[in-house]
C-alpha atoms as a PDB file:
ATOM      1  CA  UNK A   1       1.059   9.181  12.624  1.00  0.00           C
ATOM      2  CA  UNK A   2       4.572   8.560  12.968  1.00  0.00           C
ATOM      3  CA  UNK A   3       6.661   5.681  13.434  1.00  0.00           C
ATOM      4  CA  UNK A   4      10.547   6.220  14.507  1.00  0.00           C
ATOM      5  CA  UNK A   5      13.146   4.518  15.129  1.00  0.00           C
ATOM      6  CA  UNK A   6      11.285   1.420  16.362  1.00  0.00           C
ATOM      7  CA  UNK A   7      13.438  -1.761  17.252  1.00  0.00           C
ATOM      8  CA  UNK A   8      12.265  -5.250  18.418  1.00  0.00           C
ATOM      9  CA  UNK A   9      13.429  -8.411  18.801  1.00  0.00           C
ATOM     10  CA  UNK A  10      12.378 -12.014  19.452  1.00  0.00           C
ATOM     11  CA  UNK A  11      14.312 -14.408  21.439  1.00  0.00           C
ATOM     12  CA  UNK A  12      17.401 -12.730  20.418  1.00  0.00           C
ATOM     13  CA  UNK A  13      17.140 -12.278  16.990  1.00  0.00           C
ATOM     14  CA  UNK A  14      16.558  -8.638  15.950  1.00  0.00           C
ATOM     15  CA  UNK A  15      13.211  -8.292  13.666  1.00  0.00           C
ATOM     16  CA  UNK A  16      12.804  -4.695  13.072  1.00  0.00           C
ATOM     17  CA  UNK A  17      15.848  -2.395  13.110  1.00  0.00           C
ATOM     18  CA  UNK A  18      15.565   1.248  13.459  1.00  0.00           C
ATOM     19  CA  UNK A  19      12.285   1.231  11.398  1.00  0.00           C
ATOM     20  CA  UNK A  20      10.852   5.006  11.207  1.00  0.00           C
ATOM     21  CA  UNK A  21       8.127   5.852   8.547  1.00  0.00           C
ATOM     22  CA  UNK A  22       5.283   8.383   8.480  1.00  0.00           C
ATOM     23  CA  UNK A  23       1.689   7.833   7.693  1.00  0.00           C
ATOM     24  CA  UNK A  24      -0.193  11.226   6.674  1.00  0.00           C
ATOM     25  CA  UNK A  25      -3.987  11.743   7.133  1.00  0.00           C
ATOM     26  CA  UNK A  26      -5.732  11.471   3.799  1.00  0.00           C
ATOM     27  CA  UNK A  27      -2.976   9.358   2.650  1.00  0.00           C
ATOM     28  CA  UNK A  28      -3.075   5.455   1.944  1.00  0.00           C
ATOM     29  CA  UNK A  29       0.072   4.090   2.677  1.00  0.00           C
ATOM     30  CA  UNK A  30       1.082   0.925   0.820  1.00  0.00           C
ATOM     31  CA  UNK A  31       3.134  -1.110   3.245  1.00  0.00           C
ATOM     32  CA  UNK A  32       5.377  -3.892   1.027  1.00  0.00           C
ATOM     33  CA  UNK A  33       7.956  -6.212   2.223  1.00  0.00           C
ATOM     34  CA  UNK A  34       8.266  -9.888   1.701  1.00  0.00           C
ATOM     35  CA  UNK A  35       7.239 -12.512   4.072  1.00  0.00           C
ATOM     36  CA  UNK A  36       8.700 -11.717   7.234  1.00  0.00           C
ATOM     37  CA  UNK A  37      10.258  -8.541   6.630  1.00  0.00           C
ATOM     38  CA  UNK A  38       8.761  -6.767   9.720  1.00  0.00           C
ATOM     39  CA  UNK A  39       5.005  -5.837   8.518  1.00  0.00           C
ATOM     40  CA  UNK A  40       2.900  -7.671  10.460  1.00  0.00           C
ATOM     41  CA  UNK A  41       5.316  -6.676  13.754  1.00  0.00           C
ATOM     42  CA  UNK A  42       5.469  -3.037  12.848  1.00  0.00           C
ATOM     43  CA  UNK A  43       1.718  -3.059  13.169  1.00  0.00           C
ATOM     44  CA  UNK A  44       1.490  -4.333  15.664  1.00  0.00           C
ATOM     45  CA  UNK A  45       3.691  -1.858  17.950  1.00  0.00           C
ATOM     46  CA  UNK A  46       1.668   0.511  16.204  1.00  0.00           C
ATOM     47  CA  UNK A  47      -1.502  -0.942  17.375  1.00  0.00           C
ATOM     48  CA  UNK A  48       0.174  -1.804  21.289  1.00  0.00           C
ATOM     49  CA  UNK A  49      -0.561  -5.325  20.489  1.00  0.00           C
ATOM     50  CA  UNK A  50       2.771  -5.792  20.905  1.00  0.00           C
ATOM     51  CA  UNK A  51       5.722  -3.401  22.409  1.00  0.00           C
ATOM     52  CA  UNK A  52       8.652  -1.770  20.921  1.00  0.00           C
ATOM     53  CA  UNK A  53      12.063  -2.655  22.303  1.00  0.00           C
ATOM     54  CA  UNK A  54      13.049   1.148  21.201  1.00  0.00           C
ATOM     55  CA  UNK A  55      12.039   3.913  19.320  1.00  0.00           C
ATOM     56  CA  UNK A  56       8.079   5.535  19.649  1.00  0.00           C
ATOM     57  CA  UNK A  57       4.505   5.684  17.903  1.00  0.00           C
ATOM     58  CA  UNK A  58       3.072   9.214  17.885  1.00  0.00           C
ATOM     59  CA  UNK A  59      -0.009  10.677  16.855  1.00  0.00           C
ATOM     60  CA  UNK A  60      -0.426  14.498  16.045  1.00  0.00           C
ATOM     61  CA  UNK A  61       2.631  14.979  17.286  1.00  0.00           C
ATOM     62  CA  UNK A  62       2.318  13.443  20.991  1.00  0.00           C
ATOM     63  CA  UNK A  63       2.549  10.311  22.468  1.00  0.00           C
ATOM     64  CA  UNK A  64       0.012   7.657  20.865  1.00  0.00           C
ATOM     65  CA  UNK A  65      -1.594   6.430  23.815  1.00  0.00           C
ATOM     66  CA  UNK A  66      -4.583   3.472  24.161  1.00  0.00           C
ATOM     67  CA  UNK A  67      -7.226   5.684  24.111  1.00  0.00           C
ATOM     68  CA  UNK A  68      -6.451   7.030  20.811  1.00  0.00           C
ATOM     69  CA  UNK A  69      -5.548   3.518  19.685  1.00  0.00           C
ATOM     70  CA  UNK A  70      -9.004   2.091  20.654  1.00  0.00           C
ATOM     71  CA  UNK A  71     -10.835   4.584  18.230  1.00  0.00           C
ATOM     72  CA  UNK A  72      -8.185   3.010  15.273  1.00  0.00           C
ATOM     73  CA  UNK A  73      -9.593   0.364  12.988  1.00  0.00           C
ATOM     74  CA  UNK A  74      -7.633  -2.690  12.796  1.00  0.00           C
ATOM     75  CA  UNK A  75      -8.055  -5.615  10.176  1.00  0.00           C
ATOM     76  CA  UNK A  76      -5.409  -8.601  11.052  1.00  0.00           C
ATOM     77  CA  UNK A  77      -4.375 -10.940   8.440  1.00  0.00           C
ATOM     78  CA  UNK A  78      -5.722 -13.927   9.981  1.00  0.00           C
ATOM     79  CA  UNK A  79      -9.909 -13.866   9.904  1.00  0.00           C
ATOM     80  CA  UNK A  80     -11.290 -13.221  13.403  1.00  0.00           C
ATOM     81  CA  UNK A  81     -14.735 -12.598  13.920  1.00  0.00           C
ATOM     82  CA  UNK A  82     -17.030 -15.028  15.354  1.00  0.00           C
ATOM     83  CA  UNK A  83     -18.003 -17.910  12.756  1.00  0.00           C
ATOM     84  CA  UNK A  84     -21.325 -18.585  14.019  1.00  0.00           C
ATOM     85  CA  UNK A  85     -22.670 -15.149  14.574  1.00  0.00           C
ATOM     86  CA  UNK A  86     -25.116 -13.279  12.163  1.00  0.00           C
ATOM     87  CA  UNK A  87     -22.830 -11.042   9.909  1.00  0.00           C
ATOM     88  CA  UNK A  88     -24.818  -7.726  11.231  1.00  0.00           C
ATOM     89  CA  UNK A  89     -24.998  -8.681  14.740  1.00  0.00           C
ATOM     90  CA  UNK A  90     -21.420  -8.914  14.918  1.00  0.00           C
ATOM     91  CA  UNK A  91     -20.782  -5.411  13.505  1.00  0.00           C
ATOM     92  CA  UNK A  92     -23.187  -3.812  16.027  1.00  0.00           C
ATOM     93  CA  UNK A  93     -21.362  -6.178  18.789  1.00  0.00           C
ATOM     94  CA  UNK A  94     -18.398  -4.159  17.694  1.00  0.00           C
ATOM     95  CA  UNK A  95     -19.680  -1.346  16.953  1.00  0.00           C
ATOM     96  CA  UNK A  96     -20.983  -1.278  20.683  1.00  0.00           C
ATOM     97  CA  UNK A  97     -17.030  -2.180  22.165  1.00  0.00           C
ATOM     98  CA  UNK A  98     -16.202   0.891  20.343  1.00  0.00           C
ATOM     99  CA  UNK A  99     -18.871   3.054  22.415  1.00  0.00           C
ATOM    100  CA  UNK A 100     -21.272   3.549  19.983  1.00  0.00           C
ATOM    101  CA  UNK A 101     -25.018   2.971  21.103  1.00  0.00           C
ATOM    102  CA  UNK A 102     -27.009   0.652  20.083  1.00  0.00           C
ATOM    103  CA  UNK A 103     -29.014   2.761  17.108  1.00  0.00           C
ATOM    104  CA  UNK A 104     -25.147   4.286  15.764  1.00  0.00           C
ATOM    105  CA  UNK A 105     -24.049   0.778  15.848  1.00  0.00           C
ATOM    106  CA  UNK A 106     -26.835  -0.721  13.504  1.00  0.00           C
ATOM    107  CA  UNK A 107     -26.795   2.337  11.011  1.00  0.00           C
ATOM    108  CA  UNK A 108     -23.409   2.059  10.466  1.00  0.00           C
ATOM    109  CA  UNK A 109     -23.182  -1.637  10.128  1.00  0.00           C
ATOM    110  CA  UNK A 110     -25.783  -1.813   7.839  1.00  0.00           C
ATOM    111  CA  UNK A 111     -24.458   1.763   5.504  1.00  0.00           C
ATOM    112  CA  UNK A 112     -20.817  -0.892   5.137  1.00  0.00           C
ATOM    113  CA  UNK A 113     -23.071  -3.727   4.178  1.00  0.00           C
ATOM    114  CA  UNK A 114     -24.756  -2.120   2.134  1.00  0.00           C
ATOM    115  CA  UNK A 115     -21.331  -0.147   0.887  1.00  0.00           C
ATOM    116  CA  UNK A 116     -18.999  -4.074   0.841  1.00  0.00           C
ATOM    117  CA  UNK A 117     -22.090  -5.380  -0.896  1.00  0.00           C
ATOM    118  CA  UNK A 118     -23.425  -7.891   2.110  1.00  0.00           C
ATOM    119  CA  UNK A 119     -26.432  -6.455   2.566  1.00  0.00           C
ATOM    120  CA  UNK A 120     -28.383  -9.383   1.581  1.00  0.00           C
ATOM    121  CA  UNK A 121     -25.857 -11.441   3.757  1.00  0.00           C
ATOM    122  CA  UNK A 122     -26.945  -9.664   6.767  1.00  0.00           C
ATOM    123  CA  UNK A 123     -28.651 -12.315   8.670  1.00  0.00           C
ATOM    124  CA  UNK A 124     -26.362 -14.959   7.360  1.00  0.00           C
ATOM    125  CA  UNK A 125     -24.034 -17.059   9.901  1.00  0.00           C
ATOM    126  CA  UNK A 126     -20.237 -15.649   8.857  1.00  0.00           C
ATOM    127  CA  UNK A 127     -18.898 -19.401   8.332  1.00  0.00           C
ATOM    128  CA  UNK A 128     -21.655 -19.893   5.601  1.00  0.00           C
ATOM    129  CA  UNK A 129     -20.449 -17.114   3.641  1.00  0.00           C
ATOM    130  CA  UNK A 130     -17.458 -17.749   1.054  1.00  0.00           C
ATOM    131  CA  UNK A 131     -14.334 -16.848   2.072  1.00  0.00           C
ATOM    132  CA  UNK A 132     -14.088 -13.298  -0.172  1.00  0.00           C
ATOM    133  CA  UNK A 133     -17.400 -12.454   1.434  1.00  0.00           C
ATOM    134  CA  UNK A 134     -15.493 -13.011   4.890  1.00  0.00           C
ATOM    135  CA  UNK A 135     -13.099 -10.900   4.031  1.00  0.00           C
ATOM    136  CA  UNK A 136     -15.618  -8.465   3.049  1.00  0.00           C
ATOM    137  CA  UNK A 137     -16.801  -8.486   6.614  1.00  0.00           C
ATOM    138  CA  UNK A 138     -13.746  -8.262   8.371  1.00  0.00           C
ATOM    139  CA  UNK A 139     -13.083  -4.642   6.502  1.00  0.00           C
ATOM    140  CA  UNK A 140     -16.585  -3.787   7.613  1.00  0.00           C
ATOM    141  CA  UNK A 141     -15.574  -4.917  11.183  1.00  0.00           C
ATOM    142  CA  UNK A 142     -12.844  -2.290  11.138  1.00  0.00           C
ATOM    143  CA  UNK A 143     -14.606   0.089   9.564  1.00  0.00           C
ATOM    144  CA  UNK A 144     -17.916  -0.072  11.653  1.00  0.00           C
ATOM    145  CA  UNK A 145     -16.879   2.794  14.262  1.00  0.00           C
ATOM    146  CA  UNK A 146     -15.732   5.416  12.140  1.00  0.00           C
ATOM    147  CA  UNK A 147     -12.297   5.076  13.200  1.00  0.00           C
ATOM    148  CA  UNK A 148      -9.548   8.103  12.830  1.00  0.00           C
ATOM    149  CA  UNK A 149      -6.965   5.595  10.946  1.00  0.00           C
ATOM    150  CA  UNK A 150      -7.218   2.647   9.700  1.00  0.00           C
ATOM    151  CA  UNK A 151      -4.126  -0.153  10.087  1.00  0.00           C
ATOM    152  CA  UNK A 152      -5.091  -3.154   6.942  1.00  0.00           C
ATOM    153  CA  UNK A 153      -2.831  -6.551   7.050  1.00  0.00           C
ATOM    154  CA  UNK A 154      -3.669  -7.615   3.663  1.00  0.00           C
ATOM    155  CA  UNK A 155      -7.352  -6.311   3.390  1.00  0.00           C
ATOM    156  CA  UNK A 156      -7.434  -7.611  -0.379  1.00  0.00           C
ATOM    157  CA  UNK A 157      -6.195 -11.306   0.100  1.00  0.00           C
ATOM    158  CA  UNK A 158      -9.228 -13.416  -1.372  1.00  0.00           C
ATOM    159  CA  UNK A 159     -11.019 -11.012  -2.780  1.00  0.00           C
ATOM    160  CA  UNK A 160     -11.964 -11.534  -6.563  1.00  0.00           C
ATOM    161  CA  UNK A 161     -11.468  -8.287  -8.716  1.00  0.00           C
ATOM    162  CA  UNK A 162     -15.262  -7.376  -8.656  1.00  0.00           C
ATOM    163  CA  UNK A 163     -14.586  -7.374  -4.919  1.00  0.00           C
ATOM    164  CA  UNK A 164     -11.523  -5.320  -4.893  1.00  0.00           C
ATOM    165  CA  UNK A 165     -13.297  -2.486  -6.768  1.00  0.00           C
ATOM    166  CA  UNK A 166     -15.921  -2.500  -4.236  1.00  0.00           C
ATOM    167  CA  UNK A 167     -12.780  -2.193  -1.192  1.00  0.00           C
ATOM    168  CA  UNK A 168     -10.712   0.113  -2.965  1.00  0.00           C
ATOM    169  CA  UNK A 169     -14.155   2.762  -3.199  1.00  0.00           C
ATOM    170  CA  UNK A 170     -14.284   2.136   0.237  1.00  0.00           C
ATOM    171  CA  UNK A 171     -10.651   3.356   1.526  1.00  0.00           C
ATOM    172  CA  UNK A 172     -10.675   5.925  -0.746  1.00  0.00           C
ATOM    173  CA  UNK A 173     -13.570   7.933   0.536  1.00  0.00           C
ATOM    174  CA  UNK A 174     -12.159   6.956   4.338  1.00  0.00           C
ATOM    175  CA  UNK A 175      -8.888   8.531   3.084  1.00  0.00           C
ATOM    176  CA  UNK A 176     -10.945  11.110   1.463  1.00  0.00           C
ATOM    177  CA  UNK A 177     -12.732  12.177   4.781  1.00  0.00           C
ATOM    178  CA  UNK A 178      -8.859  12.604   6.608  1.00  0.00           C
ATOM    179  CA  UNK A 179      -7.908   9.079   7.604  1.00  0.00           C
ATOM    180  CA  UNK A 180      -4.793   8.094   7.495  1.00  0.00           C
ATOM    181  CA  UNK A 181      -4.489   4.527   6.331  1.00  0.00           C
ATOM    182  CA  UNK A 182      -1.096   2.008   6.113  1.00  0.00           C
ATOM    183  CA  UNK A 183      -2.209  -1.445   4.394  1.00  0.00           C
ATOM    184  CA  UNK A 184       0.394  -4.202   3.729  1.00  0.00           C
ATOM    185  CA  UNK A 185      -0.414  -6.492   0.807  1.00  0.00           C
ATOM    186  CA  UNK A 186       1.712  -8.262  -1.832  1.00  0.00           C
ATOM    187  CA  UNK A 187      -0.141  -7.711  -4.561  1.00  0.00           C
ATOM    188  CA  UNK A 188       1.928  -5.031  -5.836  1.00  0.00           C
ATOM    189  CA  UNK A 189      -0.463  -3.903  -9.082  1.00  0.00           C
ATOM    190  CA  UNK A 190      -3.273  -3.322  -6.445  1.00  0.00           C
ATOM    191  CA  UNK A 191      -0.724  -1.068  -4.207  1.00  0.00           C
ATOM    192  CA  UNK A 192       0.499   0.883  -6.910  1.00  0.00           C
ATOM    193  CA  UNK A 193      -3.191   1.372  -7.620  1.00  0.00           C
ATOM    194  CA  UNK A 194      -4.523   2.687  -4.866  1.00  0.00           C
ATOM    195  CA  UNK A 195      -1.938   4.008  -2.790  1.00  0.00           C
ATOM    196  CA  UNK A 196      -0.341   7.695  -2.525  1.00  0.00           C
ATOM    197  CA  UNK A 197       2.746   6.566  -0.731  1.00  0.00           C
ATOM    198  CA  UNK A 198       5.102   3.551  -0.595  1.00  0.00           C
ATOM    199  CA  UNK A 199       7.011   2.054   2.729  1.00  0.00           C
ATOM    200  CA  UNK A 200       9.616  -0.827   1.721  1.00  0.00           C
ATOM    201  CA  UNK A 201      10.815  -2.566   4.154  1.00  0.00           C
ATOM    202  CA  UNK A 202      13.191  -6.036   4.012  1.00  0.00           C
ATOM    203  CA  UNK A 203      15.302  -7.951   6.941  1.00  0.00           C
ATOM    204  CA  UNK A 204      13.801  -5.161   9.562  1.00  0.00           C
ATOM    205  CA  UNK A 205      14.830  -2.372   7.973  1.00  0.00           C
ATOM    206  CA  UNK A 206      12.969   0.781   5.791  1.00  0.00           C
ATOM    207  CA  UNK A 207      14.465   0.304   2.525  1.00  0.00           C
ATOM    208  CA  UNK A 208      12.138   3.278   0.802  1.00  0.00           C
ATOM    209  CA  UNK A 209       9.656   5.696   1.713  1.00  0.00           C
ATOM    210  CA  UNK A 210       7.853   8.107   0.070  1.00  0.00           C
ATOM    211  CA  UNK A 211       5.327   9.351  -3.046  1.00  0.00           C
ATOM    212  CA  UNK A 212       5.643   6.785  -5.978  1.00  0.00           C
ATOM    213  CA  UNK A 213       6.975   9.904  -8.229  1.00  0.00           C
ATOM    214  CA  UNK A 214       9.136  10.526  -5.581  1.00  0.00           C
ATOM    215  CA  UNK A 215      10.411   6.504  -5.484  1.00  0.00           C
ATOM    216  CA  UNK A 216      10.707   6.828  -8.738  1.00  0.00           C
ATOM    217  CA  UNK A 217      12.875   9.776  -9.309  1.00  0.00           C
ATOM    218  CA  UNK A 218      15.405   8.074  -6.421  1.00  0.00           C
ATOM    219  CA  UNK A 219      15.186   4.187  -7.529  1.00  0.00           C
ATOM    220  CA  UNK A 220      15.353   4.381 -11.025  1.00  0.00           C
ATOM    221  CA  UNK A 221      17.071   5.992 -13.811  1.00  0.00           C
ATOM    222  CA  UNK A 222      15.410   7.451 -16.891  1.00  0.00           C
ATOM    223  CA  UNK A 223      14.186   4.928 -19.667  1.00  0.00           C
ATOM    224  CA  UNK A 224      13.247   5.848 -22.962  1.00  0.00           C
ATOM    225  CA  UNK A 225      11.269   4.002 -25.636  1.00  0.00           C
ATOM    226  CA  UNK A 226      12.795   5.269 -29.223  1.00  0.00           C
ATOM    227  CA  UNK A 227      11.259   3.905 -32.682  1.00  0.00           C
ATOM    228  CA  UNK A 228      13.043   5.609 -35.360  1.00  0.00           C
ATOM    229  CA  UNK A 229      13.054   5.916 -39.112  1.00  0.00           C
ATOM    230  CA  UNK A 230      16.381   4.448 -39.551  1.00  0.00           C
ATOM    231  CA  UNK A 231      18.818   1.735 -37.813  1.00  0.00           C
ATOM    232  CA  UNK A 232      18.698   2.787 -33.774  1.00  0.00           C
ATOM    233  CA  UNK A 233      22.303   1.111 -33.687  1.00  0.00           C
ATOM    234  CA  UNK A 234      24.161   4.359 -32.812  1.00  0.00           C
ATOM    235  CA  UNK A 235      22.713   4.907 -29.947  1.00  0.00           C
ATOM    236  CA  UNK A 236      25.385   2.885 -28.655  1.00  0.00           C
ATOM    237  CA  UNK A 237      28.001   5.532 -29.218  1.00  0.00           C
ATOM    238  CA  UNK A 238      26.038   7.832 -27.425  1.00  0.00           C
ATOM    239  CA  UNK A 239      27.667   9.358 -23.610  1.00  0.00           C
ATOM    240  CA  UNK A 240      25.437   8.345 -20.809  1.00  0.00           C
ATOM    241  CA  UNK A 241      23.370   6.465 -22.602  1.00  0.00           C
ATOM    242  CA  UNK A 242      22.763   2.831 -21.884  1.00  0.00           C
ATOM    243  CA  UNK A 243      20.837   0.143 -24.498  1.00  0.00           C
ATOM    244  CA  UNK A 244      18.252  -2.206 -22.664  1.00  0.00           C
ATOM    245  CA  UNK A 245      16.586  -3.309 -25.723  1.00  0.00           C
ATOM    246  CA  UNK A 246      17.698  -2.891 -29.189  1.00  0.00           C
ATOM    247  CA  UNK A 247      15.668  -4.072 -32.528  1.00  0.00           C
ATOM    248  CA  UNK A 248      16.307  -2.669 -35.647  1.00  0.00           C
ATOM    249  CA  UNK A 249      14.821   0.900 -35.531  1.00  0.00           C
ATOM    250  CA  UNK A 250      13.509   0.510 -32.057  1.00  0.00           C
ATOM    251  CA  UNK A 251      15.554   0.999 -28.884  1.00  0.00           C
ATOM    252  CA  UNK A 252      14.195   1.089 -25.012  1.00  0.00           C
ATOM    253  CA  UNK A 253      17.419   3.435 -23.559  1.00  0.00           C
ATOM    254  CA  UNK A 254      18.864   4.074 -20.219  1.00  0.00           C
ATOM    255  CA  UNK A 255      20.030   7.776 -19.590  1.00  0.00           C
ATOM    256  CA  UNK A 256      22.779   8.478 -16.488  1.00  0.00           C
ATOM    257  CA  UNK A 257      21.537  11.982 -16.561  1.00  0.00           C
ATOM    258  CA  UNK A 258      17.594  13.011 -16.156  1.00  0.00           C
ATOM    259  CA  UNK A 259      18.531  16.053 -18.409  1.00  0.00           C
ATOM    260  CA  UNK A 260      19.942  14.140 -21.689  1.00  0.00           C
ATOM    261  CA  UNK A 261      16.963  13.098 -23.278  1.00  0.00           C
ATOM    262  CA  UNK A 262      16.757  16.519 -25.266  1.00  0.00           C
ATOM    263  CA  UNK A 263      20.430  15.945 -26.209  1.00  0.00           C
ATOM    264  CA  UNK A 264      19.391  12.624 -27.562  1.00  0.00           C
ATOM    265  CA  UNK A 265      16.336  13.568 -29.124  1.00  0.00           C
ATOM    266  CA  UNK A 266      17.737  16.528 -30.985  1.00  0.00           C
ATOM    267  CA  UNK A 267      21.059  13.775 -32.281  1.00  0.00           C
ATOM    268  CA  UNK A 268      17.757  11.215 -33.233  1.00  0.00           C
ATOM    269  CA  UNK A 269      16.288  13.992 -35.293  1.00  0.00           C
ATOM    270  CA  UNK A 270      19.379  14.958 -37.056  1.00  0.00           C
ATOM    271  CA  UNK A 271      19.824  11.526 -38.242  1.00  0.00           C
ATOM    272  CA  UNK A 272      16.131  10.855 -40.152  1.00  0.00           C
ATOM    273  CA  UNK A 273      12.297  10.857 -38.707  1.00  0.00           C
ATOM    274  CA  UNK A 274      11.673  10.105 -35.377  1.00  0.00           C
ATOM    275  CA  UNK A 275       8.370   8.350 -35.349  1.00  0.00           C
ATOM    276  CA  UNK A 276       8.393   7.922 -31.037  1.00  0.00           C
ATOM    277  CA  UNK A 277      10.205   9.048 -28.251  1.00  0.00           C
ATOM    278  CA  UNK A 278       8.407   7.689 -24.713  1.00  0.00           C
ATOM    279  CA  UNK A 279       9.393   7.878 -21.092  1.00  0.00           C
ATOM    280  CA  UNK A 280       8.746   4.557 -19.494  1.00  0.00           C
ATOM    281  CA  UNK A 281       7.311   4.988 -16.109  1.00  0.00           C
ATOM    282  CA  UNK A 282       8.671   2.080 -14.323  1.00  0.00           C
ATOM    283  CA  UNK A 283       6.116  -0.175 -12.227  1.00  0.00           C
ATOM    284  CA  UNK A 284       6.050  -0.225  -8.088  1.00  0.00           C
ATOM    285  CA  UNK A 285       7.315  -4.226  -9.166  1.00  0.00           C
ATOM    286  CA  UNK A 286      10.740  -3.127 -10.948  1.00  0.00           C
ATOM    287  CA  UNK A 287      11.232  -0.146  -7.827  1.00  0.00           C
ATOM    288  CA  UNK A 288      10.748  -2.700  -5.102  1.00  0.00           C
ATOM    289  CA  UNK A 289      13.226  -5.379  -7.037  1.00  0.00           C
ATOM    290  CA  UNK A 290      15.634  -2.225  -7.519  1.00  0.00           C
ATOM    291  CA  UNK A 291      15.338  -1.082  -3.503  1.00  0.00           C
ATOM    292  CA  UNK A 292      15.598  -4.934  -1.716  1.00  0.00           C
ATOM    293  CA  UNK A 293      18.491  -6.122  -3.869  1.00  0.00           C
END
């Protein structure tokens, strides 16, 4: 699924600029922005809820039209199943909109009980049910017809981590089977978790797309975590390098070239032992402050 050069605007003001971003079957797609940066909208063009000013959706490479949008699975941010119907009944409800018969409909909403852990919440009235095990039926709602990709507006909000286990099983093995599936969420630790690749957006506009090694190798320049033998202090003299921590006989460096760690390693070992030498992988946290600023 692709998404390019979308643009859309509300009453004048523009609220998603140019915004193009792929999302690749077996992928999951982490989708991070902050509050009202264009997620929710961009979804929702994707989904024809709403429509695009500019740009186009496609889907394998050809126009993404409603009946291929119908078989998508869609879980909005705001809860909307019914709140007095029996949590299995509404599945097969759905189940049935989506053109499975009646039998399909009831084995597969009872395998993503089972799967979400609601089985024994079945026959229980949705508003009864707290508000993690809600949320635990709305992924099962979008879920219940197998669909061929799967759009998530902050699938994990509410969920306790016992529960987000139990979700991030679940998307994996849909990814697994050759879904493609973009989820927005701001719980960055849980989206550098689970996801393969990483869409920034901020103020309307892709900021950052791609693998998180690739995000990585573009955002952010090389740290090192030194702990020598002996006073770190000349590090400071070094060309290209750049202190971000300095105590004693430990250092955390910043290198201007990829390629002079050796060069620094092999001046660190000339000068006494040299008890560690550690990339630091930065976090998804320190790329997305690094990409918006």
């Amino acid at each position: 699924m692709r998404v390019e050069a979308v643009r859309r605007s509300f009453d004048g003001t523009l609220v998603l600029d140019d915004v193009s971003f792929d999302v690749a079957p077996g992928r999951i797609t982490g989708f991070v922005g902050a509050n009202g940066a264009g997620k929710t909208t961009s979804m929702r063009i994707i989904l024809g809820v709403l429509a695009a000013d500019a740009g186009t959706v496609t889907w394998k490479d050809g126009p993404l039209d409603s009946a291929t949008r119908r078989a998508f699975g869609y879980m909005p941010e705001e809860r909307g199943l019914y709140p007095k119907m029996k949590v299995r009944d509404q599945l097969v409800y759905l189940g049935r909109l989506h053109g499975l018969d009646a039998g399909a409909a009831r084995r597969n909403a009872d395998a993503l009980l089972e799967q979400v852990g609601l089985a024994e919440k079945a026959d229980a009235k949705l508003d009864t049910l707290s508000l993690g095990n809600q949320q635990r039926a709305q992924i099962a709602a979008a879920l219940v017809h197998d669909p061929v990709a799967l759009i998530l507006d902050e699938p994990f909000s509410g969920l306790d981590p016992l529960a987000v286990d139990v979700i991030v099983a679940v998307l994996r093995e849909r990814a697994a089977d050759g879904v493609p599936v973009l989820f927005s969420s701001h719980q960055l630790d849980l989206v550098e978790r689970l996801c393969d690749d990483l869409v920034v957006i901020a103020a309307g506009q892709i900021r950052a797309a791609g693998s998180g090694s690739e995000l990585r190798a573009k955002y952010t320049l090389p740290r090192i975590e030194v702990l020598l033998g002996t006073d770190a202090g000349w590090l400071r003299d070094v060309p290209g390098v750049t202190i971000v921590e300095l105590d004693g006989d430990r250092a955390v460096i910043e290198l201007a070239d990829p390629e002079a760690d050796q060069v620094v390693l092999r001046e660190a070992m000339t000068r006494g032992p040299v008890r560690a030498f550690t990339p630091i992988v930065p976090s998804l946290a320190e790329i997305f402050r690094e990409v918006i600023r």
